[in-house]
Protein backbone atom coordinates (compact mmCIF):
# COMPACT_ATOMS: atom_id res chain seq x y z
CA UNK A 1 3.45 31.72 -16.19
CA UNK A 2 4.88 32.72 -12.86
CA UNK A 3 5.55 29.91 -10.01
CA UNK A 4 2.36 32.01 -7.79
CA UNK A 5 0.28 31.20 -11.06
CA UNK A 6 1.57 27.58 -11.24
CA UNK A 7 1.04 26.66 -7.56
CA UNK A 8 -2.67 26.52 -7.59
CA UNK A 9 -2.93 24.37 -10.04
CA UNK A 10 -1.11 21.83 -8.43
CA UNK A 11 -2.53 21.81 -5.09
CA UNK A 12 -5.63 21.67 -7.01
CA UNK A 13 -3.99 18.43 -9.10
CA UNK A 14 -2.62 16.46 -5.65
CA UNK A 15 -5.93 17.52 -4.02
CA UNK A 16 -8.18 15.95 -6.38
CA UNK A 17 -6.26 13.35 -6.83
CA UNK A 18 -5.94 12.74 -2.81
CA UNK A 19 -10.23 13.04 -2.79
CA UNK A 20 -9.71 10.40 -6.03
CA UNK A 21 -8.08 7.76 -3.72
CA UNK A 22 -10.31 8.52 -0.34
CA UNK A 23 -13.63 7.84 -2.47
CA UNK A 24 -12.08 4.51 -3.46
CA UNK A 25 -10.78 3.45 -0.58
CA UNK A 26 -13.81 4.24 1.33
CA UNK A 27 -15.65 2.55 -1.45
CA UNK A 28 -13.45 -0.98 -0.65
CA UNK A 29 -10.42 -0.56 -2.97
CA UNK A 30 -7.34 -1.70 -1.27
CA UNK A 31 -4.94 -0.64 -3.22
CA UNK A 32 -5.94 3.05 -3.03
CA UNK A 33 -6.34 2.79 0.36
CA UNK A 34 -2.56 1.43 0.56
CA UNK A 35 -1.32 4.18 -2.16
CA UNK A 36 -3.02 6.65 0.35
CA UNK A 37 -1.16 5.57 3.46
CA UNK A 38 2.10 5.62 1.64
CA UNK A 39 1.61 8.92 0.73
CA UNK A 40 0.41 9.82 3.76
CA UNK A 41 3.72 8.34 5.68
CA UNK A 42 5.55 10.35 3.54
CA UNK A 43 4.02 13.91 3.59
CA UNK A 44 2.40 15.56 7.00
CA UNK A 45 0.41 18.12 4.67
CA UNK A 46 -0.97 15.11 2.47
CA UNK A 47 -1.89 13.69 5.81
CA UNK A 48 -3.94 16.77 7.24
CA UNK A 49 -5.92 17.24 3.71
CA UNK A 50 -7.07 13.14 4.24
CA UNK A 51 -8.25 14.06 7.60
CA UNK A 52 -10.13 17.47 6.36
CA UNK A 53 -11.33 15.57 3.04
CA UNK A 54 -12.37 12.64 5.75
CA UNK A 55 -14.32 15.50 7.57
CA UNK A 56 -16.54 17.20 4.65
CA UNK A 57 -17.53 13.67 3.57
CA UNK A 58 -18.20 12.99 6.92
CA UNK A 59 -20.53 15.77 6.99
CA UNK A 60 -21.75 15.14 4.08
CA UNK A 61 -22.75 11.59 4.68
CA UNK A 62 -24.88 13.06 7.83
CA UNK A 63 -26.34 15.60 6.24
CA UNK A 64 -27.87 13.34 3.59
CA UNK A 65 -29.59 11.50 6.54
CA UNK A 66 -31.36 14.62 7.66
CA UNK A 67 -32.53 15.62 4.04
């Protein structure tokens, strides 16, 4: 397997795993919520997937309101 083939998979593996700890720490758990911020701190990309992950659930909180 090439490293192009590889890639995907793990963006796909630190993406779920980054919508893993928002869903918790939205849902009260403190230590994913403190697991996120160091990661965060440490990684500018990891940072700008919380905020769009943030977003969709965002809009998907509203848009179960309207339903």
């Amino acid at each position: 397997m090439s490293a192009a083939q590889a890639r995907p998979a793990q963006d796909r593996d630190w993406k779920d795993q980054l919508v893993e700890l928002h869903v918790l720490a939205a849902n009260g758990d403190k230590a994913a919520a403190s697991e996120a911020e160091r990661w965060m701190a440490d990684d500018p990309e990891v940072r700008k997937a919380w905020a769009e992950v943030e977003a969709t659930c965002d809009r998907i909180r509203g848009s179960e309101g309207s339903a």
